[in-house]
N, C-alpha and C. Protein backbone atom coordinates (compact mmCIF):
# COMPACT_ATOMS: atom_id res chain seq x y z
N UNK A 1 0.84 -1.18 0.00
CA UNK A 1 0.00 0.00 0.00
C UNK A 1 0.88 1.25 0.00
N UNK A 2 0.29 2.31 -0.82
CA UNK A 2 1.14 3.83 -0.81
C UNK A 2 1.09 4.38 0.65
N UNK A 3 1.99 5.14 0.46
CA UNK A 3 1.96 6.03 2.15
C UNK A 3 0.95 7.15 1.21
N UNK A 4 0.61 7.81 2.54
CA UNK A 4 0.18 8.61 2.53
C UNK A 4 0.93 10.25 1.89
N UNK A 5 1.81 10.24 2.18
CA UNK A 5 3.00 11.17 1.48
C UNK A 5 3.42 11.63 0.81
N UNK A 6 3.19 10.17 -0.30
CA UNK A 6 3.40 9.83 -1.28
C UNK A 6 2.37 10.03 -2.30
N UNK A 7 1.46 9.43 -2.13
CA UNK A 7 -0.24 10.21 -2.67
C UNK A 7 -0.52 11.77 -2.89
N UNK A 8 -0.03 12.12 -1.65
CA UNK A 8 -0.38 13.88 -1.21
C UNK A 8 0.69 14.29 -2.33
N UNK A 9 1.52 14.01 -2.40
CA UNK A 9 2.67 14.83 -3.42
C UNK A 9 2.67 14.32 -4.87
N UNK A 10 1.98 13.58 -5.33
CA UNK A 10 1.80 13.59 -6.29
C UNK A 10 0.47 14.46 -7.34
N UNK A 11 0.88 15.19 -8.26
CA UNK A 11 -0.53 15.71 -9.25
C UNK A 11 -1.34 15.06 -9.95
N UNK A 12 -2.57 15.67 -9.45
CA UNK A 12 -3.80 15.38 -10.20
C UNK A 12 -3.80 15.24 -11.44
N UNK A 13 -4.57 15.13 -12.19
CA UNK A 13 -4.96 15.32 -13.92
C UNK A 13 -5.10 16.79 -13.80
N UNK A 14 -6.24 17.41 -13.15
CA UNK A 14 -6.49 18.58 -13.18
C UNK A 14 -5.48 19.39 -12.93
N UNK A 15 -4.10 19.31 -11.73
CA UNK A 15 -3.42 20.06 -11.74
C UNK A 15 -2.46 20.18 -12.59
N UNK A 16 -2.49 19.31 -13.63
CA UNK A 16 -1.51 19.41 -14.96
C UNK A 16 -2.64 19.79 -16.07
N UNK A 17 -3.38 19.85 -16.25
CA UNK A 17 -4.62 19.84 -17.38
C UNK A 17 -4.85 21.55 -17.39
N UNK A 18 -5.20 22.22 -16.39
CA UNK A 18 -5.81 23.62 -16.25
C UNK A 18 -4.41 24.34 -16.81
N UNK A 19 -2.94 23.93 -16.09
CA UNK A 19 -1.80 24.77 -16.27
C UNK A 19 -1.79 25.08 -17.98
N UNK A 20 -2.04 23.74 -18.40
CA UNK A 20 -1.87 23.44 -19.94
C UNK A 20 -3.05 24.14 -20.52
N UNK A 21 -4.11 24.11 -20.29
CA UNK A 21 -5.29 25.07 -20.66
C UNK A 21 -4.84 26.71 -20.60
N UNK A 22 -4.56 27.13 -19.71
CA UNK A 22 -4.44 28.78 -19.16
C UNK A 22 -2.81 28.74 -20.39
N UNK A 23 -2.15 27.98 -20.67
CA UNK A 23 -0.58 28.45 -21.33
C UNK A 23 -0.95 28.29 -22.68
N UNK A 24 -1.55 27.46 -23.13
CA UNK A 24 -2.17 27.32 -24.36
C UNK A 24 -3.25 28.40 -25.24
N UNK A 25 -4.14 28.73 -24.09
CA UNK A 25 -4.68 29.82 -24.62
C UNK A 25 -4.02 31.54 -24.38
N UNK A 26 -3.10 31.32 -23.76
CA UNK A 26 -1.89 32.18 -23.53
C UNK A 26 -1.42 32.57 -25.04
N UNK A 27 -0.89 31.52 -25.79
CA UNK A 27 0.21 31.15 -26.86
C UNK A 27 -0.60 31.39 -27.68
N UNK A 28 -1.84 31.03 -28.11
CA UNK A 28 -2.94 31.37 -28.78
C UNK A 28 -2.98 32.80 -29.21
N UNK A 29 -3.47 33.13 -27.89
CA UNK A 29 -4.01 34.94 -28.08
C UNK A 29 -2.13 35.62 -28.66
N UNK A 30 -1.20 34.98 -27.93
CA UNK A 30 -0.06 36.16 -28.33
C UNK A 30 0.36 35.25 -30.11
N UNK A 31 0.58 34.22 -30.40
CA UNK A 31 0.79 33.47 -31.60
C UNK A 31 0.25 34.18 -32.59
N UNK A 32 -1.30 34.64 -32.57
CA UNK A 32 -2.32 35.56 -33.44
C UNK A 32 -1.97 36.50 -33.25
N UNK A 33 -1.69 37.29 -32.57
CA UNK A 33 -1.41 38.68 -32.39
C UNK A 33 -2.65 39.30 -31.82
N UNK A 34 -3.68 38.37 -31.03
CA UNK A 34 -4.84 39.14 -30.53
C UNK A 34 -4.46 40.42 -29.89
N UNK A 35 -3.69 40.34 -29.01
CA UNK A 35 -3.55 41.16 -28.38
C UNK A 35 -1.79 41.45 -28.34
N UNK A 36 -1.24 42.49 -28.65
CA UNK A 36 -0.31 43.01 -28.74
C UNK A 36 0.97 44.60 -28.58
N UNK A 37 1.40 44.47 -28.52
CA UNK A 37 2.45 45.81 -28.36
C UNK A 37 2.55 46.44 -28.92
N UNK A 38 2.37 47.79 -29.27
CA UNK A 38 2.92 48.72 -30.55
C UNK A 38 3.94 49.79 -30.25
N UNK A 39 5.34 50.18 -30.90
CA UNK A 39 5.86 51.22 -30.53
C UNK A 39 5.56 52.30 -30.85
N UNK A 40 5.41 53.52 -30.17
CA UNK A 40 4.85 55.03 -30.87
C UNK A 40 6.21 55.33 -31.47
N UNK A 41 6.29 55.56 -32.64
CA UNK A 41 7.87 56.36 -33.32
C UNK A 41 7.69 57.16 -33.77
N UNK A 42 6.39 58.32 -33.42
CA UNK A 42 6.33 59.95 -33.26
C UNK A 42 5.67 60.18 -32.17
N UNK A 43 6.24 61.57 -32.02
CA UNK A 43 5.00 62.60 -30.90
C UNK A 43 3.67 63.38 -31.67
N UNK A 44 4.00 62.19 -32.40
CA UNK A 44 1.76 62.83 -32.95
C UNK A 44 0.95 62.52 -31.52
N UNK A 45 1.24 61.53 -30.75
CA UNK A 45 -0.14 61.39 -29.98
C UNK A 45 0.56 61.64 -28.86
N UNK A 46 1.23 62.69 -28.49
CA UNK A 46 1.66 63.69 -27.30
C UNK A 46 0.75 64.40 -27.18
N UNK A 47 0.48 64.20 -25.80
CA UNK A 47 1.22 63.32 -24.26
C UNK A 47 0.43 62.38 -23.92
N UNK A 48 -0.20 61.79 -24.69
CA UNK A 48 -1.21 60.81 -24.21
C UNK A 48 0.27 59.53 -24.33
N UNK A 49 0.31 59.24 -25.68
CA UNK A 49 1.78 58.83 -26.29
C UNK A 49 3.11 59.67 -26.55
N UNK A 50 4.00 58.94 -25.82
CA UNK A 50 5.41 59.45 -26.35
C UNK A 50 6.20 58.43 -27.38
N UNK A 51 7.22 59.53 -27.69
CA UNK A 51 7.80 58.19 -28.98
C UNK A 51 8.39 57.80 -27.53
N UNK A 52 8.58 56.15 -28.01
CA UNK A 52 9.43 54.92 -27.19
C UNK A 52 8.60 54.49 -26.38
N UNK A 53 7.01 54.81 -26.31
CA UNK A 53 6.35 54.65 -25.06
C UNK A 53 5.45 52.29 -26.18
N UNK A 54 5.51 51.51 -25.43
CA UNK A 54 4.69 50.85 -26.08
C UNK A 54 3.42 50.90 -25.53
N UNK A 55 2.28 50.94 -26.49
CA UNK A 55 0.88 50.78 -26.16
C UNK A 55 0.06 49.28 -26.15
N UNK A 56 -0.50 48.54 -25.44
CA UNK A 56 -0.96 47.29 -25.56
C UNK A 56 -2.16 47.90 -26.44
N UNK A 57 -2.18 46.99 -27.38
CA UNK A 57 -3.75 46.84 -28.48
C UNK A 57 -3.91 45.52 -28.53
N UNK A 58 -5.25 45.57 -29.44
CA UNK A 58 -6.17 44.29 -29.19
C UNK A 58 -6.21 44.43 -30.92
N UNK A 59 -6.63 43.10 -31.30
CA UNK A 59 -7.73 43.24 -32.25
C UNK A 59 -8.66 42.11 -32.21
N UNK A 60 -8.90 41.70 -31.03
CA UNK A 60 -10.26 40.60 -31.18
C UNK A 60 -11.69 41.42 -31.20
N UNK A 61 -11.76 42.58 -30.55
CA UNK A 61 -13.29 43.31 -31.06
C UNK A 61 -12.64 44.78 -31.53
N UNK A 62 -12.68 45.25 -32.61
CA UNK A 62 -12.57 46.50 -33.04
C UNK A 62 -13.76 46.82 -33.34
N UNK A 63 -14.76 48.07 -32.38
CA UNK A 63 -15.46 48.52 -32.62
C UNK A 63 -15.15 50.31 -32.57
N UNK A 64 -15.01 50.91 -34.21
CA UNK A 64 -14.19 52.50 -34.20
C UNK A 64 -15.16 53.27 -33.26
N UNK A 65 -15.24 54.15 -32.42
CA UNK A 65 -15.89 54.81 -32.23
C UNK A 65 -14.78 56.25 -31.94
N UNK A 66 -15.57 57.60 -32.30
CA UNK A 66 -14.72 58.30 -32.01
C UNK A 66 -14.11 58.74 -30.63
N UNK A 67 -12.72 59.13 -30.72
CA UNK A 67 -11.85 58.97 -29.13
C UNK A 67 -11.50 58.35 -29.21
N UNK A 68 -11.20 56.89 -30.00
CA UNK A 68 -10.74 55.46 -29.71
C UNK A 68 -9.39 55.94 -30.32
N UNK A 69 -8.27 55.26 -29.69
CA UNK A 69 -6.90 54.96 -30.42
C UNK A 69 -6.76 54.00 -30.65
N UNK A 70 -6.15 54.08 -32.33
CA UNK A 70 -6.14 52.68 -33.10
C UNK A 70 -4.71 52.56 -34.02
N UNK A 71 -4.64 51.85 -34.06
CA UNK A 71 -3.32 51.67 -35.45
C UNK A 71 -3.78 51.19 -36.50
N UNK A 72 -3.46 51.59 -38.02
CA UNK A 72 -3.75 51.59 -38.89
C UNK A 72 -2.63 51.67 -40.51
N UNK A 73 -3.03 51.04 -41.63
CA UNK A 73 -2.05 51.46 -42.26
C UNK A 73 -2.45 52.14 -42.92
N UNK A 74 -1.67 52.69 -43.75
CA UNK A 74 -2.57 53.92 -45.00
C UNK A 74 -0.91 54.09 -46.51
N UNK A 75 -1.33 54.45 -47.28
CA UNK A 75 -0.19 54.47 -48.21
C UNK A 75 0.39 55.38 -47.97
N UNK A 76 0.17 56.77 -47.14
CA UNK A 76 1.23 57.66 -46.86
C UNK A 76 1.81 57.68 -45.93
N UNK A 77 1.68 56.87 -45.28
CA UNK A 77 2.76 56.51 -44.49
C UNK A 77 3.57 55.08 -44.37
N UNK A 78 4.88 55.56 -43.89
CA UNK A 78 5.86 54.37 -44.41
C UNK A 78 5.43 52.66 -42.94
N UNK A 79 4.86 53.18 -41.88
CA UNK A 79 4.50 52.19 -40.92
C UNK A 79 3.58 52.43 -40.19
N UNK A 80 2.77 51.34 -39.70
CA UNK A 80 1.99 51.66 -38.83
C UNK A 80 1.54 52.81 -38.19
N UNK A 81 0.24 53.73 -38.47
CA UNK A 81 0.26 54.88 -37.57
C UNK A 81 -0.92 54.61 -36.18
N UNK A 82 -0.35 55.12 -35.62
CA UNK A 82 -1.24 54.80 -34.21
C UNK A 82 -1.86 56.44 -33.92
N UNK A 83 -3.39 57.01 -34.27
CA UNK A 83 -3.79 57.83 -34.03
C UNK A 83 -5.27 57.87 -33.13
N UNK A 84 -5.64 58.97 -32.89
CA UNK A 84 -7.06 58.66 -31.95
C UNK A 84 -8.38 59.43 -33.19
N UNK A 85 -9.38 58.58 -33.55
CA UNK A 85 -10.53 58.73 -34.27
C UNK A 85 -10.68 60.04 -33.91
N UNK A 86 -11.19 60.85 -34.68
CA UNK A 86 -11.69 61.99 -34.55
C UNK A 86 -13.05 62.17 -35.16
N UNK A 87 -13.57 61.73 -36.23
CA UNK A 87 -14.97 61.65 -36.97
C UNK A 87 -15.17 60.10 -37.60
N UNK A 88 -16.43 59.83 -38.33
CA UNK A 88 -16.50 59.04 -39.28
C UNK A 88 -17.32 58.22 -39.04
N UNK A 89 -18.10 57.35 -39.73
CA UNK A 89 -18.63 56.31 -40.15
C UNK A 89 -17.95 55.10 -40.04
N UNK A 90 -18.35 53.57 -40.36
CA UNK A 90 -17.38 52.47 -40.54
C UNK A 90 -16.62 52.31 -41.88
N UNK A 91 -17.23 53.05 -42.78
CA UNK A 91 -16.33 53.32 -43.81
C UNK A 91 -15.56 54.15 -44.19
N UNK A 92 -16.16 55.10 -43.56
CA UNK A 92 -14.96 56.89 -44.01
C UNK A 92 -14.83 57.57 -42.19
N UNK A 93 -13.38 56.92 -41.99
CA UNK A 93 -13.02 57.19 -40.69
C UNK A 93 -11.80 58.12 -40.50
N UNK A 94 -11.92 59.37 -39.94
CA UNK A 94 -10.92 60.57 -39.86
C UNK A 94 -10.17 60.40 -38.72
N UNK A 95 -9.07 60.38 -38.54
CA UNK A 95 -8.14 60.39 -37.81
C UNK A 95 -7.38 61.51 -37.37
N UNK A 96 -6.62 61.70 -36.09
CA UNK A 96 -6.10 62.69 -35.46
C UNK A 96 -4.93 62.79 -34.68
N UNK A 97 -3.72 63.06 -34.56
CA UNK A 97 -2.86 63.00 -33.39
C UNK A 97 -3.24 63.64 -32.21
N UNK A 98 -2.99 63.70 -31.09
CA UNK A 98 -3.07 64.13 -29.98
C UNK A 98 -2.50 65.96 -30.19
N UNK A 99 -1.01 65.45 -30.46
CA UNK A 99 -0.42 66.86 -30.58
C UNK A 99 -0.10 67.52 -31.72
N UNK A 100 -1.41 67.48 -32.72
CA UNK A 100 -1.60 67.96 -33.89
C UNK A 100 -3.10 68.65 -34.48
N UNK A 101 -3.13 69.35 -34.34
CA UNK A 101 -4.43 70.29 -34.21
C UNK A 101 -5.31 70.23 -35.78
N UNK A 102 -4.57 69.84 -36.81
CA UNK A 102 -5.33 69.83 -37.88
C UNK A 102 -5.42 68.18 -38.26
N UNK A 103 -6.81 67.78 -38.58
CA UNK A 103 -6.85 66.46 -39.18
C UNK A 103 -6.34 65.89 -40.11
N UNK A 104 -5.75 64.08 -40.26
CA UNK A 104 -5.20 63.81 -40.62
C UNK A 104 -5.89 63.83 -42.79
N UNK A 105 -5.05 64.08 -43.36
CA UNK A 105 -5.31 64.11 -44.93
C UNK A 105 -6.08 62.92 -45.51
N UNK A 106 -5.51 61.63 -44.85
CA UNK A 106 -6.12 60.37 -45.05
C UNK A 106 -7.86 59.98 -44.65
N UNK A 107 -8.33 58.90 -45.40
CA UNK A 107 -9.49 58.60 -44.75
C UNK A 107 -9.54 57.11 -44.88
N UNK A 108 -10.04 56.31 -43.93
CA UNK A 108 -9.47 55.04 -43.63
C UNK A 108 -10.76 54.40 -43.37
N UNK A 109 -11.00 53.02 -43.81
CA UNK A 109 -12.00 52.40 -43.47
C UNK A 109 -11.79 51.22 -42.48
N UNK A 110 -12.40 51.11 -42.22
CA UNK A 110 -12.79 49.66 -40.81
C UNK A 110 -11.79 48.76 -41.16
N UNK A 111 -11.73 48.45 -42.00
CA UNK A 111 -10.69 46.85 -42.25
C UNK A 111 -9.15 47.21 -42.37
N UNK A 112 -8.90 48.56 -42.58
CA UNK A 112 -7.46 49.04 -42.41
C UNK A 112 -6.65 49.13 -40.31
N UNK A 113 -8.02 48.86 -40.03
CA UNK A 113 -7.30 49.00 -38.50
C UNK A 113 -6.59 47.58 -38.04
N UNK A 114 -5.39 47.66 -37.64
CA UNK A 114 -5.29 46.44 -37.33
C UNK A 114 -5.28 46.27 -35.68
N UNK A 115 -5.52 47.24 -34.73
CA UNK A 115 -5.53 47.34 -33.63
C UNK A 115 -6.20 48.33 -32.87
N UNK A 116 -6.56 48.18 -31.69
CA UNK A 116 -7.29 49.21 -31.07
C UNK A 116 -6.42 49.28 -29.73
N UNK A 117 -6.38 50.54 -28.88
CA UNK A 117 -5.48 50.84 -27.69
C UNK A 117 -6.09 49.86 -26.86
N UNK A 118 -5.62 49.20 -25.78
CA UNK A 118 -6.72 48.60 -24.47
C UNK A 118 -6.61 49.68 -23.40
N UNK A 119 -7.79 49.83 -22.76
CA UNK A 119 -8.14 51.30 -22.03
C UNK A 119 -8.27 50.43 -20.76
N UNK A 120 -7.77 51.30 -19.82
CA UNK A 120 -7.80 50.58 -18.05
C UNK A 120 -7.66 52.24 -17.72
N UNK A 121 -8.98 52.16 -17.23
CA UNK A 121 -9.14 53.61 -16.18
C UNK A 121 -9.44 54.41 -17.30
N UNK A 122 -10.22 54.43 -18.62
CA UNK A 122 -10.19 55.85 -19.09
C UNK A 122 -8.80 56.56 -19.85
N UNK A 123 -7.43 54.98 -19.59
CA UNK A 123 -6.53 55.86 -20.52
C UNK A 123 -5.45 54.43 -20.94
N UNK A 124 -5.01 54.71 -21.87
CA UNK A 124 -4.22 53.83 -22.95
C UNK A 124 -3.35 52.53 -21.65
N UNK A 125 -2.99 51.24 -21.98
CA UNK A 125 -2.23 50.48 -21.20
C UNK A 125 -1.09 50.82 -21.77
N UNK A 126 0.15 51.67 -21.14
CA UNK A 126 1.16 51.92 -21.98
C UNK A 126 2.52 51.37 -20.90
N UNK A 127 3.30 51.36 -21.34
CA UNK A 127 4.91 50.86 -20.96
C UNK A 127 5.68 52.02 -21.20
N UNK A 128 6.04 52.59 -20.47
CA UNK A 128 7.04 53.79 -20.80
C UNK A 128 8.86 53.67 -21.27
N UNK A 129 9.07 54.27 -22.62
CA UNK A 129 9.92 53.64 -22.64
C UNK A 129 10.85 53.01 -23.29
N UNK A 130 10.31 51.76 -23.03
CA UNK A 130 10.99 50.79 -23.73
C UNK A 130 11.16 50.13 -24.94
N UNK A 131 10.30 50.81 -25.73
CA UNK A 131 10.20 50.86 -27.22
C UNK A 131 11.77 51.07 -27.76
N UNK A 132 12.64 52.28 -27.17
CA UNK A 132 13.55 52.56 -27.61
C UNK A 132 14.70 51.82 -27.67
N UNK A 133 14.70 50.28 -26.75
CA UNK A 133 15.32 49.26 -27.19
C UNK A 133 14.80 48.21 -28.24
N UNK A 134 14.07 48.72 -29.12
CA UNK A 134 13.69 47.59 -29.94
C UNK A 134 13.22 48.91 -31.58
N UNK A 135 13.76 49.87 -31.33
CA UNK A 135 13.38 50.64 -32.49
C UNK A 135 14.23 50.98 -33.71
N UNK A 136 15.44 50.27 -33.38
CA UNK A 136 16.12 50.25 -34.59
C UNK A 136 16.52 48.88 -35.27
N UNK A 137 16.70 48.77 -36.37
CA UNK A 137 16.63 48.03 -37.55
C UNK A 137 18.34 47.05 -37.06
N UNK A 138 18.14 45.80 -36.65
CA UNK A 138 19.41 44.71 -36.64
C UNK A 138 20.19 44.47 -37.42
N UNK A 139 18.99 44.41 -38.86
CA UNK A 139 19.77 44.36 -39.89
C UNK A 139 20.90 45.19 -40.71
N UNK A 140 20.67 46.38 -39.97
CA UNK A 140 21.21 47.76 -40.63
C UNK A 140 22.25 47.98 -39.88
N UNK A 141 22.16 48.06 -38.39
CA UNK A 141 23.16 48.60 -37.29
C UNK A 141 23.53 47.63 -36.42
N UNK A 142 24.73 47.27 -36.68
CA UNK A 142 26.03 46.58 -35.34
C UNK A 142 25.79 47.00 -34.46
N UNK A 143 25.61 48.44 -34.18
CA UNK A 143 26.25 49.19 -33.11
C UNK A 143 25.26 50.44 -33.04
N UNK A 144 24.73 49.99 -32.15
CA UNK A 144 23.71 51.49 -31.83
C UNK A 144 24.35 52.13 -30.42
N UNK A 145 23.53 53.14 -29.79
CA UNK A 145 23.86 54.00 -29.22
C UNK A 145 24.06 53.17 -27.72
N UNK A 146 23.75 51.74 -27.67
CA UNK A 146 24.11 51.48 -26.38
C UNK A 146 24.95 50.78 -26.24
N UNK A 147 25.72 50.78 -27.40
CA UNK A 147 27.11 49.65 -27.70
C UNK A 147 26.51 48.34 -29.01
N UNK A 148 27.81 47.79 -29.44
CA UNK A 148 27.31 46.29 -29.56
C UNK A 148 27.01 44.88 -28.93
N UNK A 149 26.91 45.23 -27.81
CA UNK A 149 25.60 44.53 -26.92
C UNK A 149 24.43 44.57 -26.83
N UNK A 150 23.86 45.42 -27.34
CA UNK A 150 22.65 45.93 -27.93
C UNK A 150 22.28 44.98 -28.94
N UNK A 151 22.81 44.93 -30.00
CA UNK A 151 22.82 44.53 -31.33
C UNK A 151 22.89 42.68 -30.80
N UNK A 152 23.66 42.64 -29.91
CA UNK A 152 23.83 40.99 -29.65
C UNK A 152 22.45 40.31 -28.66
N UNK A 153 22.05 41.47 -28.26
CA UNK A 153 20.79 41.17 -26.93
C UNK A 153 19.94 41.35 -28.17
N UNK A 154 19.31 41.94 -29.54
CA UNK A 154 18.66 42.44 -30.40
C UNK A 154 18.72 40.80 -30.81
N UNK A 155 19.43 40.34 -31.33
CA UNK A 155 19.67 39.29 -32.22
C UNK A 155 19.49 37.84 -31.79
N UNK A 156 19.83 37.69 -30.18
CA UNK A 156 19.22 36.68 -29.35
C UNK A 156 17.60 36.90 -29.31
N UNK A 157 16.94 37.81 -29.26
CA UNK A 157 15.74 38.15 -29.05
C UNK A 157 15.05 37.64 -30.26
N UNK A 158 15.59 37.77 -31.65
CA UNK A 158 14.97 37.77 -33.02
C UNK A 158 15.41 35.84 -33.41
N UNK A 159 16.37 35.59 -32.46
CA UNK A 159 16.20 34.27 -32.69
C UNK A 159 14.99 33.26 -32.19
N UNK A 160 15.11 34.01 -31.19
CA UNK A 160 14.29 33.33 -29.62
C UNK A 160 12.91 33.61 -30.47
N UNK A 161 12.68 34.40 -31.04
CA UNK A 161 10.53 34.86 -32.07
C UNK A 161 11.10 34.03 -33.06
N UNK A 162 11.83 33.05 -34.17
CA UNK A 162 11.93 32.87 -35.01
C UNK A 162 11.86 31.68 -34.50
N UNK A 163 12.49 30.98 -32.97
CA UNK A 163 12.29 29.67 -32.83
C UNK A 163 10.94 29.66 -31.94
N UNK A 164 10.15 30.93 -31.44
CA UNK A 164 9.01 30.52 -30.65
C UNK A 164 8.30 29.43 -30.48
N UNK A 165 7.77 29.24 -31.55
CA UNK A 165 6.46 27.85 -31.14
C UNK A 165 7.20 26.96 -31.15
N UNK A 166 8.54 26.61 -31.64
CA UNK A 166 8.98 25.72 -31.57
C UNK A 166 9.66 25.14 -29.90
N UNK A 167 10.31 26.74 -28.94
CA UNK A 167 10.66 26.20 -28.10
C UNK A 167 9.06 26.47 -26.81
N UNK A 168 8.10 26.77 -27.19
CA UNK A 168 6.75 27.20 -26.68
C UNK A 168 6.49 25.08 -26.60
N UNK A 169 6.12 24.81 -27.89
CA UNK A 169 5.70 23.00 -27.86
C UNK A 169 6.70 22.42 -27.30
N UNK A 170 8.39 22.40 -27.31
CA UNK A 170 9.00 21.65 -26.63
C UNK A 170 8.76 21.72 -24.79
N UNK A 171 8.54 23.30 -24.16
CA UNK A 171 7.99 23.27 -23.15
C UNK A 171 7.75 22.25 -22.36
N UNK A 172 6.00 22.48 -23.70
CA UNK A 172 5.12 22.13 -23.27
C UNK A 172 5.22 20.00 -22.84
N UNK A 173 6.02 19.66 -24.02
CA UNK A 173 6.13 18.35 -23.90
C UNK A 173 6.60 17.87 -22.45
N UNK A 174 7.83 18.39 -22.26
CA UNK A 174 8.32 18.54 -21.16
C UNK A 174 7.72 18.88 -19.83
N UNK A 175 6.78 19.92 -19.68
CA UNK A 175 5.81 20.22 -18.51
C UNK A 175 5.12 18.44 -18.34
N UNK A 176 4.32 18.23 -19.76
CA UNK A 176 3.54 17.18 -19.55
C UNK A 176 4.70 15.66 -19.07
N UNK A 177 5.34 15.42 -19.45
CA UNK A 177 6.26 14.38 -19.42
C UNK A 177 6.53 14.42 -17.99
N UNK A 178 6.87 15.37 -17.08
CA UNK A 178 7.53 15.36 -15.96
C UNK A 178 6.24 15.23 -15.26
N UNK A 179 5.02 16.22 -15.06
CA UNK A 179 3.81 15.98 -14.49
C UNK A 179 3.38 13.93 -14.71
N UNK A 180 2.92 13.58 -15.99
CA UNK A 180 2.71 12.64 -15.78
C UNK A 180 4.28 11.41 -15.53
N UNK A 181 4.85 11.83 -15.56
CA UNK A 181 6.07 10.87 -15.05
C UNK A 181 5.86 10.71 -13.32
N UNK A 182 5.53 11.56 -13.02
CA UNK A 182 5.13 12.00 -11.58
C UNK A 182 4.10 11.27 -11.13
N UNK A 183 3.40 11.18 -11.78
CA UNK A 183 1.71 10.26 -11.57
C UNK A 183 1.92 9.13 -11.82
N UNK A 184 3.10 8.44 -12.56
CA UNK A 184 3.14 7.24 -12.73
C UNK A 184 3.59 6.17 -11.51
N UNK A 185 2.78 4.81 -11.61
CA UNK A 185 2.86 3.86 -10.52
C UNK A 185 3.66 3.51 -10.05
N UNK A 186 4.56 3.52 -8.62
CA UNK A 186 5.57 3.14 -7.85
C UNK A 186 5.33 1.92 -7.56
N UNK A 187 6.35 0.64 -7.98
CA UNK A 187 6.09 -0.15 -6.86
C UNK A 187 7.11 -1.16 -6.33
């Protein structure tokens, strides 16, 4: 017969099953890009946004309404612009910077947004910051302004997203293997 000890310290199904549920739909939402990071790389939406500041966006419900900050692409500009609605319809939607008093030239429809800000309290989820380690181009610069350690911490990082799901499923094998290795019969 088991001791008692021995029973108690071993995991459930459930306590390996839920971990794997909650990391999975984790990997999910960030894998899609449901929900994601954007860097501001102007002071159009000063002071709500600073450049280097990142903003968390969503795109599992984009509903435009005006006031909303969204990112969007448009042909005149060379990347992503992240501005706050100012007028429009779901098809002819006017856009605005914060610290720019005349509206934007462009007019953008619903399916050009690829993100919306996530709002906690009435104001943007932002990271102050830290955009400015991830805003220049690896491919271009050895050596940026914080040395070439920069460039080597840049390049571990772009490996580590290029092998993601791959070292995300090995994990996971591993979580499960050791959990049920754990559950397996002593005797």
């Amino acid at each position: 017969m088991k001791s008692y000890s021995k029973l108690s310290r071993r995991p459930s199904i459930l306590q390996v099953i839920i971990p794997l549920i909650i990391t999975g739909l984790t990997a999910y939402v960030i894998l899609n890009q449901l929900v994601f990071f954007a860097i501001i790389t102007s002071g159009s939406m000063s002071p709500t946004l600073e450049v280097k500041d990142l903003v968390l966006m969503q795109n599992l419900k984009i509903d435009p309404q005006q006031g909303d900050i969204i990112m969007f692409e448009t042909k005149e500009a060379k990347m992503p612009v992240i501005h706050r609605i100012y007028s429009g319809s779901e098809n002819e939607i006017r856009t605005k910077g914060d610290a720019v008093e005349l509206v934007d030239n462009w007019i953008i429809k619903k399916d050009q947004i690829q993100g919306e800000a996530m709002i906690f309290q009435g104001k943007p989820i932002v990271v102050k910051d830290i955009g400015e380690y991830l805003l220049f181009d690896p491919n271009n610069v050895r050596i940026t302004k914080y040395g070439s350690e920069m460039y080597r911490v840049s390049q571990i990082i772009k490996n580590i997203k290029s092998l993601g799901l791959t070292i995300f499923i090995i994990c996971i094998l591993l979580y499960i293997f050791i959990n049920f290795r754990s559950t397996g019969k002593s005797y």
